[in-house]
C-alpha atoms as a PDB file:
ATOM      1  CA  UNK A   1       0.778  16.919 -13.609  1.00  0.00           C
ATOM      2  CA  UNK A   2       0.029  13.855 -15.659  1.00  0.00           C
ATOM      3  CA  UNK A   3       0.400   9.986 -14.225  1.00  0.00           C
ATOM      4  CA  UNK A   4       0.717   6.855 -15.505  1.00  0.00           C
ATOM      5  CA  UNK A   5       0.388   3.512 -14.375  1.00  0.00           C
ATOM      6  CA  UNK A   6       2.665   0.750 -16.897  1.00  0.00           C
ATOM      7  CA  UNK A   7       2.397  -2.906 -16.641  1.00  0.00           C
ATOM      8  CA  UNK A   8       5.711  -4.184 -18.139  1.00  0.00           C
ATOM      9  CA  UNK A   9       5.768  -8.099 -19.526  1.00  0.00           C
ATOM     10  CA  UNK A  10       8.487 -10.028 -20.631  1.00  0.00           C
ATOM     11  CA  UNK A  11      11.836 -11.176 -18.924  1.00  0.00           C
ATOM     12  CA  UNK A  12      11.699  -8.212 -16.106  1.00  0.00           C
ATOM     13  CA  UNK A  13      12.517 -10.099 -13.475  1.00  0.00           C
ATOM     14  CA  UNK A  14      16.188 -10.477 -11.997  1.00  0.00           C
ATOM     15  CA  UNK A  15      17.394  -8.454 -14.651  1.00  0.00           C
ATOM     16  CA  UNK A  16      17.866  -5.196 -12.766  1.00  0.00           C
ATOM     17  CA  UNK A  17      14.702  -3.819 -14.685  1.00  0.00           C
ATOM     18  CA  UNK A  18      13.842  -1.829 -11.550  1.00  0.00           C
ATOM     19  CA  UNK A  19      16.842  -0.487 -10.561  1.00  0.00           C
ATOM     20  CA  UNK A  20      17.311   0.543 -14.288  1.00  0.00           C
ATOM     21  CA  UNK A  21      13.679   2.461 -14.170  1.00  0.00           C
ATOM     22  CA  UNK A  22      14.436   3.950 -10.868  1.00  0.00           C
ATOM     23  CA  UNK A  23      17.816   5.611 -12.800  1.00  0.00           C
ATOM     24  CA  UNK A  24      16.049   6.626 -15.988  1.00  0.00           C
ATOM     25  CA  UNK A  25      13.152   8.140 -14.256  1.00  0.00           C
ATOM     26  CA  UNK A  26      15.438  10.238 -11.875  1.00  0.00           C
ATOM     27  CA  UNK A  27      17.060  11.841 -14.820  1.00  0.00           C
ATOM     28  CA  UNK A  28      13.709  12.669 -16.053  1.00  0.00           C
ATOM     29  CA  UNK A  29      13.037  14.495 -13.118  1.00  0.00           C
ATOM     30  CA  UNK A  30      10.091  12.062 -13.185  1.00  0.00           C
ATOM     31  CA  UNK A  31       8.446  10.801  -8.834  1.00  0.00           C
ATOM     32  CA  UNK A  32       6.771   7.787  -8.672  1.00  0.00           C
ATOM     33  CA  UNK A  33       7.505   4.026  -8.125  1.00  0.00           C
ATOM     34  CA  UNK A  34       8.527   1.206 -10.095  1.00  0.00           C
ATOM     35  CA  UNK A  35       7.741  -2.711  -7.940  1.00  0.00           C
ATOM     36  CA  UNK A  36       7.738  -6.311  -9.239  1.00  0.00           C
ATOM     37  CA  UNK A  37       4.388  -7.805  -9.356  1.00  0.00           C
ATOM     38  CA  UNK A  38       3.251 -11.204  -9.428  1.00  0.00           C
ATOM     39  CA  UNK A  39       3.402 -13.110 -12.989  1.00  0.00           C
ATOM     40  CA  UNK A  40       6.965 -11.872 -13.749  1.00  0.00           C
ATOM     41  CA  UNK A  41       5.516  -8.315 -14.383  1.00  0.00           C
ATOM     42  CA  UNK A  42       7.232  -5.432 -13.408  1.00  0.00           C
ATOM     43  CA  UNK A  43       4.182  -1.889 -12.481  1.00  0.00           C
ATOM     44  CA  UNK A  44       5.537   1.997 -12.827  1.00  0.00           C
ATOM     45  CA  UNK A  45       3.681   4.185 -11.617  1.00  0.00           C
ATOM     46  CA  UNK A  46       5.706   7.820 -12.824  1.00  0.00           C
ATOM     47  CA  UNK A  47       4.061  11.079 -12.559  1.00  0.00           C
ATOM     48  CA  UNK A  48       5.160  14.462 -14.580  1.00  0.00           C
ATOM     49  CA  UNK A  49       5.251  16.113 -17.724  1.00  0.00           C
ATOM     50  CA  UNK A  50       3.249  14.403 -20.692  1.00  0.00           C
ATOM     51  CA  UNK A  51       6.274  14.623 -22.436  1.00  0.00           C
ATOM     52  CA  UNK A  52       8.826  13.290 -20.134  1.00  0.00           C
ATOM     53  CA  UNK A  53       6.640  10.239 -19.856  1.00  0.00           C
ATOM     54  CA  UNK A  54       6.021   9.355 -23.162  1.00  0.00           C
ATOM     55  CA  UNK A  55      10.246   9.346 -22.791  1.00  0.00           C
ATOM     56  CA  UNK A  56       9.768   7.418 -20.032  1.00  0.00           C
ATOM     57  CA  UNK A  57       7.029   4.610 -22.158  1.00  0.00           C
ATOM     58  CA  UNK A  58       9.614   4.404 -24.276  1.00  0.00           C
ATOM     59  CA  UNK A  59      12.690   3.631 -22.451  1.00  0.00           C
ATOM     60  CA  UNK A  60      10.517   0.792 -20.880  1.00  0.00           C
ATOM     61  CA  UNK A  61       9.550  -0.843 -24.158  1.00  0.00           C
ATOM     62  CA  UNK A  62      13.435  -1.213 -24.948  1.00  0.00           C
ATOM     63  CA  UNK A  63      14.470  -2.055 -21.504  1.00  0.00           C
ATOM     64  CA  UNK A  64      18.054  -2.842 -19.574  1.00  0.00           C
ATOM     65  CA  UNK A  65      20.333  -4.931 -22.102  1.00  0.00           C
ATOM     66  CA  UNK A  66      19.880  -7.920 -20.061  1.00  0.00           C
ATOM     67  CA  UNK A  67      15.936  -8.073 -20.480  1.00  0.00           C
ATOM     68  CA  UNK A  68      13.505  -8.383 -22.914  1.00  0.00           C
ATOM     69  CA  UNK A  69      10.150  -6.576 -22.676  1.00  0.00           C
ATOM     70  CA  UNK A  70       7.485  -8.043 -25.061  1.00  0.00           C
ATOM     71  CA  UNK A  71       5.049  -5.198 -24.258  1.00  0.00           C
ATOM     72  CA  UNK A  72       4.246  -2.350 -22.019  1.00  0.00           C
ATOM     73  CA  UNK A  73       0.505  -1.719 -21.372  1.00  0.00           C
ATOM     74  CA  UNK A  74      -0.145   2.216 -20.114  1.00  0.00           C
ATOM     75  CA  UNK A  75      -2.821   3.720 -18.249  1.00  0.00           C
ATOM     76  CA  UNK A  76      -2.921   7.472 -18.522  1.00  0.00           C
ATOM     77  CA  UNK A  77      -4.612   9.138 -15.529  1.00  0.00           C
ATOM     78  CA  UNK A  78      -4.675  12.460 -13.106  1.00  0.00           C
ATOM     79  CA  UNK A  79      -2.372  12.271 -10.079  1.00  0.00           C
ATOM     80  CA  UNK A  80      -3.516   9.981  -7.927  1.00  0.00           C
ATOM     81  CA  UNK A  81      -0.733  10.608  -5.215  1.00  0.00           C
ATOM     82  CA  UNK A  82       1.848  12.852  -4.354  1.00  0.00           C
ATOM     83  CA  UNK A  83       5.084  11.189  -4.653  1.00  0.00           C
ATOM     84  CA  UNK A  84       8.617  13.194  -3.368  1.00  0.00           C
ATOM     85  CA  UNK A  85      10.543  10.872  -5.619  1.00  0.00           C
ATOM     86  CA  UNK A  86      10.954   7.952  -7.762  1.00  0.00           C
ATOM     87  CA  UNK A  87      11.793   4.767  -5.653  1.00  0.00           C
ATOM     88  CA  UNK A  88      11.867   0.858  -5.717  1.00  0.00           C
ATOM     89  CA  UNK A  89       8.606  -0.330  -3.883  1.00  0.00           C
ATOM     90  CA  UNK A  90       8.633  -3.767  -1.915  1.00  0.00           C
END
């Protein structure tokens, strides 16, 4: 299994960005964790197929209608966890 580890930036904040990754990811079939970090960034950390994810990089660089992403900055690594599902972190 493949992971990544996305730094979102733009306007992600109070836009429902998370609760719009959390949705997309699920149908993916993707487990991770998708938080709001400091600087108005949003951080997903998704683990699966390569394929699934590069989905995934892609759904976050257009983002929920209400936001707009300027970039997405990916880190592709091994597992670095085991997650049992895809979830908001606080």
């Amino acid at each position: 299994m493949v992971e990544i580890n996305a730094l979102v930036l733009g306007r992600v904040h109070g836009i429902g960005f998370r609760y719009f990754t959390v949705q997309k990811a699920k149908k993916l079939g993707l487990k991770g964790f998708v938080k709001n970090v400091p600087g108005g960034k949003v951080e997903v950390v998704a683990q699966g197929s390569k394929e699934k994810l590069e989905l995934l990089v892609k759904i976050l660089e257009e983002g929920p209608c209400l936001g707009h992403v300027e970039e997405v900055k990916v880190e592709w690594q091994k597992e670095t966890k085991k997650f049992d599902e895809f979830s908001i972190e606080f």
